[in-house]
Every structure is written in structure tokens, then in C-alpha cells.
N, C-alpha and C. Protein backbone atom coordinates (compact mmCIF):
# COMPACT_ATOMS: atom_id res chain seq x y z
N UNK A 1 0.85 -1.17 0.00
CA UNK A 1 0.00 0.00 0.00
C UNK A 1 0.90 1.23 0.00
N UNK A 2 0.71 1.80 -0.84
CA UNK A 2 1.39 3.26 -1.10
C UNK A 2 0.30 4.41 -0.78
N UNK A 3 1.47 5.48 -0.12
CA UNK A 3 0.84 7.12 0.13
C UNK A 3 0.88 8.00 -0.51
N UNK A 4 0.58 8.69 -0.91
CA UNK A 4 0.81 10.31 -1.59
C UNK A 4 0.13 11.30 -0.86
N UNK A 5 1.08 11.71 -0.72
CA UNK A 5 1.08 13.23 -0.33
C UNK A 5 0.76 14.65 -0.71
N UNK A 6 -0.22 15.12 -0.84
CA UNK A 6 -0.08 16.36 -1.84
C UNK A 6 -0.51 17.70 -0.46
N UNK A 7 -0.53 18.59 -0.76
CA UNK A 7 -0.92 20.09 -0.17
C UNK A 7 -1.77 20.26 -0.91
N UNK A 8 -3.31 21.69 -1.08
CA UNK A 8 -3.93 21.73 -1.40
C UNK A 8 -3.31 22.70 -2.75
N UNK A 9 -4.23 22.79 -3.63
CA UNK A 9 -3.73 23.42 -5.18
C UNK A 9 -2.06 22.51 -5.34
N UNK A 10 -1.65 21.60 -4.52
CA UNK A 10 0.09 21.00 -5.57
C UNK A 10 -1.02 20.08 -6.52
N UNK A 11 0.28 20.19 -7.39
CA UNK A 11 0.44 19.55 -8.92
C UNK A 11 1.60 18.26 -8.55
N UNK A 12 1.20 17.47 -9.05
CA UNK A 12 2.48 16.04 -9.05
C UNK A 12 1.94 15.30 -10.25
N UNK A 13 3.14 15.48 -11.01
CA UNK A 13 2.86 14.74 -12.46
C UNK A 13 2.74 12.94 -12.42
N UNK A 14 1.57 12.21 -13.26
CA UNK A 14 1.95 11.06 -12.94
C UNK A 14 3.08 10.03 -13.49
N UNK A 15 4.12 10.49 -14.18
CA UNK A 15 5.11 9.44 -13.87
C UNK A 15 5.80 10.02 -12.68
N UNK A 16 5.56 11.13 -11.70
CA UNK A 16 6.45 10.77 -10.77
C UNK A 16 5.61 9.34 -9.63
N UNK A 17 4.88 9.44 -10.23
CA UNK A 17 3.62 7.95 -9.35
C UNK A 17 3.78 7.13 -9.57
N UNK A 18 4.81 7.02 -11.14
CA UNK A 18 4.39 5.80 -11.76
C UNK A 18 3.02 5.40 -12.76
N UNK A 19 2.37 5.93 -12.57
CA UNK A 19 1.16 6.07 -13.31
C UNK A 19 0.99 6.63 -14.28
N UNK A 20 0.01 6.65 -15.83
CA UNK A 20 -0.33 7.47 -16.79
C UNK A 20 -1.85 7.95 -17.06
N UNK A 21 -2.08 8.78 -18.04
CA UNK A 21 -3.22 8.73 -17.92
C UNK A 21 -4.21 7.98 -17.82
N UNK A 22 -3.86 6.34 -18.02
CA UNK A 22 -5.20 5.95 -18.21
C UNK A 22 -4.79 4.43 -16.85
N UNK A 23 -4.10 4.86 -15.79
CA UNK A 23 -3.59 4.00 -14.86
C UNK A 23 -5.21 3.92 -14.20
N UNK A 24 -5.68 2.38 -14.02
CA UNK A 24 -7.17 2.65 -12.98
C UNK A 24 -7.43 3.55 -11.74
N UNK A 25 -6.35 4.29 -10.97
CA UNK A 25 -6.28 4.89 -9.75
C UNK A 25 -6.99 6.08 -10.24
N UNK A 26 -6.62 7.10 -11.60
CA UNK A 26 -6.97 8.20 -12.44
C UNK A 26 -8.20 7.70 -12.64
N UNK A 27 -8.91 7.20 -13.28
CA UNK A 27 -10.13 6.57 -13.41
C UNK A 27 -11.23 6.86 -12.22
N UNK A 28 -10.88 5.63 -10.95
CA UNK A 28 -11.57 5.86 -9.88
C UNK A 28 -11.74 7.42 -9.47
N UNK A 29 -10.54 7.94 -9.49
CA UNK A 29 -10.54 9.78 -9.06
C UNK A 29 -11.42 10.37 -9.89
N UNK A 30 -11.65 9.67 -11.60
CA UNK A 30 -12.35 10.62 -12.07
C UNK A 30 -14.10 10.04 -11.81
N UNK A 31 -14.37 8.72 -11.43
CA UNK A 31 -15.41 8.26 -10.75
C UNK A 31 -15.66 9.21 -9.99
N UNK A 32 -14.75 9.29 -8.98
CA UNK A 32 -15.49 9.49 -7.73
C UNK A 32 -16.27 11.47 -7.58
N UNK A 33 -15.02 12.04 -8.39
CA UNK A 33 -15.43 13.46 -8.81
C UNK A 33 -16.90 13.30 -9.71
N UNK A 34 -17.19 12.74 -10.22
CA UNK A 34 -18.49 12.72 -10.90
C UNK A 34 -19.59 12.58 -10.00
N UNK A 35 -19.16 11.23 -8.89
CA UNK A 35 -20.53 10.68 -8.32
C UNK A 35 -20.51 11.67 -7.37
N UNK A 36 -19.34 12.30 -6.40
CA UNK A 36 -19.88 13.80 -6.12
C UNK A 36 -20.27 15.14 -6.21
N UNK A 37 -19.74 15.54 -8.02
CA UNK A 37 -20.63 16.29 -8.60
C UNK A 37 -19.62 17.98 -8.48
N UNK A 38 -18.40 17.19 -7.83
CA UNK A 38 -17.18 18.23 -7.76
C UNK A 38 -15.75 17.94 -7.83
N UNK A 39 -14.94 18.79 -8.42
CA UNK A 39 -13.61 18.09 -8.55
C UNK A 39 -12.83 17.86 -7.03
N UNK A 40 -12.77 16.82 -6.29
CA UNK A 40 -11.91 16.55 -5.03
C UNK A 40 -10.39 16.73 -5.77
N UNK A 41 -10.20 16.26 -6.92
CA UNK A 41 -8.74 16.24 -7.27
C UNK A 41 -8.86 16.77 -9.11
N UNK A 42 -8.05 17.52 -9.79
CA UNK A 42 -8.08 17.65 -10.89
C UNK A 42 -7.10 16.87 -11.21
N UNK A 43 -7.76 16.47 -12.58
CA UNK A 43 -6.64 15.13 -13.10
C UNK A 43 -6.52 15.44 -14.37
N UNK A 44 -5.04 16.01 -15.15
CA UNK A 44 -4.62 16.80 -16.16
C UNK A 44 -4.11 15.75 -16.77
N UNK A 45 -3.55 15.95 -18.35
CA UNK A 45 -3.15 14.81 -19.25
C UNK A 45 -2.16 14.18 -18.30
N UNK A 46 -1.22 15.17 -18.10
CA UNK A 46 -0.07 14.47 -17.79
C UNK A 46 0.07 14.82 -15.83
N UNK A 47 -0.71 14.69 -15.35
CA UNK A 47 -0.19 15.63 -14.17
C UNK A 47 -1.97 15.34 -12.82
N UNK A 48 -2.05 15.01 -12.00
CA UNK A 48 -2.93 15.51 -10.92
C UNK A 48 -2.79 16.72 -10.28
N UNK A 49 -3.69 17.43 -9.50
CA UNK A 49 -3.86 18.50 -9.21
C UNK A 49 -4.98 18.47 -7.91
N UNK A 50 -4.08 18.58 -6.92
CA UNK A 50 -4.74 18.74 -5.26
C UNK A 50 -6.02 20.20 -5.53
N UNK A 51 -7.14 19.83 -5.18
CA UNK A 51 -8.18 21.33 -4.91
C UNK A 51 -7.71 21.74 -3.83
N UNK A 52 -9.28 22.53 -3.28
CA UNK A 52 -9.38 23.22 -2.26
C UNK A 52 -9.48 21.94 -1.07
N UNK A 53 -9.64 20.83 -1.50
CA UNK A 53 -10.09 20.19 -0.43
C UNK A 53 -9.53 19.00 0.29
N UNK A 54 -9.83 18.73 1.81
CA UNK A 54 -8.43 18.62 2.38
C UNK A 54 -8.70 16.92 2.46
N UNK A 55 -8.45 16.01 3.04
CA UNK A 55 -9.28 14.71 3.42
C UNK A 55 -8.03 13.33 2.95
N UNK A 56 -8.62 12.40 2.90
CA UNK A 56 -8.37 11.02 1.98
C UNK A 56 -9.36 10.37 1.74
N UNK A 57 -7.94 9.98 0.07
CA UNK A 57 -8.54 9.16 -0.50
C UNK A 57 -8.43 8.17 -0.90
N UNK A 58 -9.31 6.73 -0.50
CA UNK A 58 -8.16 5.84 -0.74
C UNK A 58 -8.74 4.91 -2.56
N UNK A 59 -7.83 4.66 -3.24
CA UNK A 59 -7.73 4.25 -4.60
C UNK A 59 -6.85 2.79 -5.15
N UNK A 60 -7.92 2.03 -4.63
CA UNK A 60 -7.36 0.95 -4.63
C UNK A 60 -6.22 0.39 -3.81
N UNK A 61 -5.04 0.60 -3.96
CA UNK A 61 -3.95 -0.13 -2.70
C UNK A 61 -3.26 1.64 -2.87
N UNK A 62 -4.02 2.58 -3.54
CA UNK A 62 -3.03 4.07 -2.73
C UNK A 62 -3.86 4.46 -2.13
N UNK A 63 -3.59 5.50 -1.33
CA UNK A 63 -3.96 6.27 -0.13
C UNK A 63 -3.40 7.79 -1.26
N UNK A 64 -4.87 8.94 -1.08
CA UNK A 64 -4.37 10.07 -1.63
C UNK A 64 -4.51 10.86 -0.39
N UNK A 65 -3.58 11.22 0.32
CA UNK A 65 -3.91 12.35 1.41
C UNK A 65 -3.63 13.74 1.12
N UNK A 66 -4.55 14.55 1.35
CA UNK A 66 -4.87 15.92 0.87
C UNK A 66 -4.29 17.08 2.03
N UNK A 67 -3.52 17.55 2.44
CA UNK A 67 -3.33 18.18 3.74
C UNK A 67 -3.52 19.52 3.41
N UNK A 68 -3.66 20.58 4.36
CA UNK A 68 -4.08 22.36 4.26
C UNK A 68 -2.94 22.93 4.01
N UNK A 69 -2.31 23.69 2.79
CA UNK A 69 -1.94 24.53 2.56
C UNK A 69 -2.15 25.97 3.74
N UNK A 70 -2.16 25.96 5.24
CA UNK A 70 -2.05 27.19 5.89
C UNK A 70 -1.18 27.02 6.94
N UNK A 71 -0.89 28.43 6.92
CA UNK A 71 0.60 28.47 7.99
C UNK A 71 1.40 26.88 8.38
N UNK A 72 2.02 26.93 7.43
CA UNK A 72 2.64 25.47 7.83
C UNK A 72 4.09 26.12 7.83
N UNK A 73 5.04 25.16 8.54
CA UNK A 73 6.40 25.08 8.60
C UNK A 73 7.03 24.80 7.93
N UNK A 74 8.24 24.62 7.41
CA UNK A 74 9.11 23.69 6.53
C UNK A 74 8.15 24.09 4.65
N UNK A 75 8.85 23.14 4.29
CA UNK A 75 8.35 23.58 2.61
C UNK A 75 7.44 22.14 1.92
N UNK A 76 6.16 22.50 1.58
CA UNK A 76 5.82 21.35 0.94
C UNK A 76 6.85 20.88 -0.40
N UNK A 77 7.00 21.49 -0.96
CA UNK A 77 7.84 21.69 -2.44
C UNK A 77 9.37 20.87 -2.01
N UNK A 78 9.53 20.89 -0.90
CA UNK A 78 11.48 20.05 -0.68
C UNK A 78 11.55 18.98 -0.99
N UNK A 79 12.46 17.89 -1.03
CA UNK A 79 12.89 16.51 -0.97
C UNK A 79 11.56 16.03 -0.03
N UNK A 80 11.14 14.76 -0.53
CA UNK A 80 10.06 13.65 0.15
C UNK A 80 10.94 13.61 1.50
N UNK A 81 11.91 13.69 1.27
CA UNK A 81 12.80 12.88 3.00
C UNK A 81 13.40 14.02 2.98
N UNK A 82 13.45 15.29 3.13
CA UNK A 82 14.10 16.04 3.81
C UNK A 82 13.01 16.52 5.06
N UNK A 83 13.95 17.20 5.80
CA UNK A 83 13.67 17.88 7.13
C UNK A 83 12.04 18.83 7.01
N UNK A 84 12.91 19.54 5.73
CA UNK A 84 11.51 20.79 5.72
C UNK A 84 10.39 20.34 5.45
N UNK A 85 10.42 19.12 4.41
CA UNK A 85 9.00 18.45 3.74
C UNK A 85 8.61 17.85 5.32
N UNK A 86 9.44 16.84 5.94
CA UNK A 86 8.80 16.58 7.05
C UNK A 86 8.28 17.14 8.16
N UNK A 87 8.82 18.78 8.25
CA UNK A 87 8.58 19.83 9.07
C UNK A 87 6.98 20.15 8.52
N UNK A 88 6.65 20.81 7.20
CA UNK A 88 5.54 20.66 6.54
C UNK A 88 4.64 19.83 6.82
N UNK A 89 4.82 19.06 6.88
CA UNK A 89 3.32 17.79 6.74
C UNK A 89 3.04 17.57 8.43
N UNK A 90 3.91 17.37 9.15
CA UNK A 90 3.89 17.55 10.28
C UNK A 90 2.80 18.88 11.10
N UNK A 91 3.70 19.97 10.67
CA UNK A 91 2.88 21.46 10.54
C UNK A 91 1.25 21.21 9.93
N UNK A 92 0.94 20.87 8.89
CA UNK A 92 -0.23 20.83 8.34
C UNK A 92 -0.76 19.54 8.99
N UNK A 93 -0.47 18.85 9.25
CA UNK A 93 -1.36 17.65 9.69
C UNK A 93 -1.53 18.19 11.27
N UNK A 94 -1.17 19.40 11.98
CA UNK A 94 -1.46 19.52 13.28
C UNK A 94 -2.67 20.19 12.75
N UNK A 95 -2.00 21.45 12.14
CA UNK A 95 -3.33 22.35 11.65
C UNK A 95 -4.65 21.74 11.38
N UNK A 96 -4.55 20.92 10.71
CA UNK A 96 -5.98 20.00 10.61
C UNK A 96 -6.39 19.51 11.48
N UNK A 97 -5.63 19.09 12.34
CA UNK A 97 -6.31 18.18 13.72
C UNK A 97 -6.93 19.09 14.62
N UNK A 98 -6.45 20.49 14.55
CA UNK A 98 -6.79 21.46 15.37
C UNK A 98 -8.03 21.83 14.63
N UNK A 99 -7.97 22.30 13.03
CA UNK A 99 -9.75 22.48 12.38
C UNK A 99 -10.59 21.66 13.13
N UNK A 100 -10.39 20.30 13.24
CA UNK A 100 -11.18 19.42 12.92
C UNK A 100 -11.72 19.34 14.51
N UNK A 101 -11.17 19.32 15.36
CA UNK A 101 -11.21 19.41 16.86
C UNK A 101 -12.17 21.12 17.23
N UNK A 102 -11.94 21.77 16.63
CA UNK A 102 -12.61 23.16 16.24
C UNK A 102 -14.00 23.07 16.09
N UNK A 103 -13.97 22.45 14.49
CA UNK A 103 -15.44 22.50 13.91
C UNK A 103 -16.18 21.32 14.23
N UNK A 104 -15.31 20.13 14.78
CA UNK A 104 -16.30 19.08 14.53
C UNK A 104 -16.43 18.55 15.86
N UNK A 105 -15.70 18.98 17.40
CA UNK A 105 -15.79 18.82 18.60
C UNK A 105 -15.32 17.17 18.47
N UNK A 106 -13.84 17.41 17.61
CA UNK A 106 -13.24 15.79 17.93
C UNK A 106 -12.40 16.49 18.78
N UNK A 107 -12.09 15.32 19.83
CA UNK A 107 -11.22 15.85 21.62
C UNK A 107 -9.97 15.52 20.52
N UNK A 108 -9.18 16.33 20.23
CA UNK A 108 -7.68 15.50 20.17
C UNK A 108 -6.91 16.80 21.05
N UNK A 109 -5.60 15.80 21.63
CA UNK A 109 -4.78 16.15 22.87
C UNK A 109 -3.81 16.14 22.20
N UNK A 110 -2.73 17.09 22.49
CA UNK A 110 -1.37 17.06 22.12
C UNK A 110 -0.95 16.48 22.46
N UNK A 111 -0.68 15.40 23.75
CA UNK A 111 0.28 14.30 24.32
C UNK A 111 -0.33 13.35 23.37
N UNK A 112 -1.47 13.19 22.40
CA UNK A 112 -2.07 12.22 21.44
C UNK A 112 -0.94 12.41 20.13
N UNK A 113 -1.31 13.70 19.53
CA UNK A 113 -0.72 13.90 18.28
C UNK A 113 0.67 13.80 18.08
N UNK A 114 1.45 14.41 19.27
CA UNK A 114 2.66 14.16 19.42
C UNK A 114 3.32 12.90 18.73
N UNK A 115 3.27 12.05 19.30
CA UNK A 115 3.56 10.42 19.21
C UNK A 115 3.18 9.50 17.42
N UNK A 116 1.99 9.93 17.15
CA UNK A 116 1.38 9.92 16.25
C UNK A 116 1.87 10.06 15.26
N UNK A 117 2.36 12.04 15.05
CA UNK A 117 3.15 12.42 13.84
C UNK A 117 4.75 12.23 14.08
N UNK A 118 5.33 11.73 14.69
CA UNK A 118 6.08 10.87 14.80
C UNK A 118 6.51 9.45 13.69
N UNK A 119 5.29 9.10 14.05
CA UNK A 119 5.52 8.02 12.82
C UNK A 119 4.92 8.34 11.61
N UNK A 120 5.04 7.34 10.86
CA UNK A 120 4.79 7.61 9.53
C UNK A 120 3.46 7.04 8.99
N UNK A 121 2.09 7.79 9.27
CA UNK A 121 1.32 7.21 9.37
C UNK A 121 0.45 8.19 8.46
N UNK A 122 -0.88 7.82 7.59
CA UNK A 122 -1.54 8.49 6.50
C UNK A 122 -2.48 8.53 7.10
N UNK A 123 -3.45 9.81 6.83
CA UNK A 123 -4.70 10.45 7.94
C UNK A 123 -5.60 9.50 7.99
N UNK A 124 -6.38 7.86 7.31
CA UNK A 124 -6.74 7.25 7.60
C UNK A 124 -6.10 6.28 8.53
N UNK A 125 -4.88 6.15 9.20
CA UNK A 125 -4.43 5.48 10.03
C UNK A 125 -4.46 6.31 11.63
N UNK A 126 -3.98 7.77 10.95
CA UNK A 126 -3.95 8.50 12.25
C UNK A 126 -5.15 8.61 12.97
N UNK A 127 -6.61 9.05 11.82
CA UNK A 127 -7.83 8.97 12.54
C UNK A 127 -8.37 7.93 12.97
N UNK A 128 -7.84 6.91 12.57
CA UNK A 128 -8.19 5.69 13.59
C UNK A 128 -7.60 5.31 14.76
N UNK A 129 -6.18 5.78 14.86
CA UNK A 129 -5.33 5.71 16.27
C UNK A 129 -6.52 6.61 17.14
N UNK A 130 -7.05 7.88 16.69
CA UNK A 130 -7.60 8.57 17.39
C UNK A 130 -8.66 8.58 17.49
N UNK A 131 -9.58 8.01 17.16
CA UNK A 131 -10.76 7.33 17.77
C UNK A 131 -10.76 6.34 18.77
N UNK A 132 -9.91 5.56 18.38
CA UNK A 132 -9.04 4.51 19.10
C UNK A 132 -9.09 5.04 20.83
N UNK A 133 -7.78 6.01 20.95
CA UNK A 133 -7.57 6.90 22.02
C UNK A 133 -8.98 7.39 22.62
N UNK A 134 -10.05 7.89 21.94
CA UNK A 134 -10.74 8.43 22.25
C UNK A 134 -11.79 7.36 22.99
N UNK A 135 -12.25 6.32 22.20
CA UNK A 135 -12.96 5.33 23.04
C UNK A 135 -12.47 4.68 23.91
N UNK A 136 -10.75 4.34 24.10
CA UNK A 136 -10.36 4.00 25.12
C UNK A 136 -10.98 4.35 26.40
N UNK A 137 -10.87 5.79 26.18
CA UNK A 137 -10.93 6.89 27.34
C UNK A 137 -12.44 6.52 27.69
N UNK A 138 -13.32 6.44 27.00
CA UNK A 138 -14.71 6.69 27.60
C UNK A 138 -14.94 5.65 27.87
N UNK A 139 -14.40 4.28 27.67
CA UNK A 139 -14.85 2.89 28.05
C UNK A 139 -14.04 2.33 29.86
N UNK A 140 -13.00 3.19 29.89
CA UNK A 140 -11.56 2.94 30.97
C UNK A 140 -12.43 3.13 32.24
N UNK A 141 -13.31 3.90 32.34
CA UNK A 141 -13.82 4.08 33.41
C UNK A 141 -14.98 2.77 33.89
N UNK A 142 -15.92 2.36 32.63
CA UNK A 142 -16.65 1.13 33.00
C UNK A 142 -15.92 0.36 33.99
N UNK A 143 -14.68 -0.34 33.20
CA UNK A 143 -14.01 -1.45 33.44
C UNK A 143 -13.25 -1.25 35.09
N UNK A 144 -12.85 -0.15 34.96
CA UNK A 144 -11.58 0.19 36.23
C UNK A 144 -11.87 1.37 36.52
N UNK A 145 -13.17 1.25 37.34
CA UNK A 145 -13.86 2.40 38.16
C UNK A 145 -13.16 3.14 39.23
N UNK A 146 -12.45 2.46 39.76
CA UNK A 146 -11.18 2.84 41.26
C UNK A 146 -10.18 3.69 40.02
N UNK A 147 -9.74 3.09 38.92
CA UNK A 147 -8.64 4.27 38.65
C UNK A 147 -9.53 5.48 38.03
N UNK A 148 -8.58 6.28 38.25
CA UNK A 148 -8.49 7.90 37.86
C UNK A 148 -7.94 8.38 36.44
């Protein structure tokens, strides 16, 4: 299972994917933009194109993760394995956790996220660590009423 990474409005051509225009992953993307009636991703002859919009998506054995282009750290645009790209995604994947904790009254804790973006994990893995965390918490008390 492979990740990709994009920021919102990046461009990543598909042979850097490996892929061409008519690879099934391009296909499903252009499925899925239809059956919702808006472009989630623009998909150019030679090239994809991140929107406005942030999320994942998953496409057969890839994972497309979409992260926010705002106040982020480091450079989306650097080396996949350099510092700044990892400073970046890091940066933007807090920012989102913080939207999302904002608008949608998900509890996430910084002693949570910490650990988390740490590893190398794609926002469908992370939001499941953190649901995870989260039901822990509300079930801990049933079980082991004496602890605190």
C-alpha cells in the first residue's frame, strides 16, 4: 500500500507515481469526482492537481492524502525525505487536527498527536489511532472504576 502526499492546489505529475493517464487509480478519481458532482482532485493529461479540499482518499492499494496549505512550517515543495518536507506535513497535519477538533468537537490532545506524527502514518491510520484513544478513554472508566 502506497501514500501520496499532496498540499492543497500541488500539482504532481503522474510518472512521478508511476502512473499514466489511463492508470485505474486516475479513473476511480475521475469516478469518484463525478458521483460527487465536484472536482476533489483535478486530473490533467499528464499531471494531478490537489483542490481546495483537504481529506483522503483511498484508490485501490493508494492512499491520496490531501493536507491544508495554511501556515505550515518547513516547505511542501522540498525533498520527500528532507527535514523541511517533514517539518511541513507535520505542521499541516497539526493544523488540521486542530480544524477538525474546532469545527467538529473531535477531543484531540497534544500528548495524542505528538507520538502519532512521529511516525509515519496516513490520515486514515492516524484517525483511527484517534478514535481509538478516544474510546479508550470513555470505556476505561466502565471497566476500572477505582482508577483515575
Amino acid at each position: 500500500m502506497s501514500t501520496i502526499t499532496l498540499f492543497e492546489h500541488q500539482k504532481c505529475p503522474y510518472d512521478e507515481l508511476g502512473w499514466g493517464p489511463r492508470h485505474p487509480a486516475v479513473a476511480q478519481i475521475e469516478r469518484l469526482n463525478q458521483t460527487c458532482g465536484v472536482e476533489l482532485v483535478r486530473l490533467g493529461h499528464n499531471h494531478l492537481r490537489a483542490t481546495q479540499f483537504v481529506g483522503v482518499i483511498r484508490v485501490g492499494e493508494t492512499t491520496l492524502q490531501i493536507l491544508p496549505k495554511i501556515d505550515f512550517k518547513g516547505s511542501a515543495d522540498a525533498q520527500t525525505d528532507s527535514i523541511p518536507y517533514r517539518a511541513a506535513l507535520g505542521s499541516a497535519t497539526r493544523n488540521l487536527l486542530y480544524l477538525l477538533s474546532y469545527t467538529q468537537d473531535l477531543q484531540v490532545k497534544e500528548q495524542d498527536v505528538s507520538p502519532l506524527l512521529a511516525q509515519r502514518s496516513d490520515w486514515f491510520e492516524l484517525l483511527t489511532r484517534l478514535f481509538a484513544l478516544n474510546l479508550h478513554r470513555l470505556i476505561k472508566p466502565c471497566y476500572y472504576p477505582h482508577v483515575v
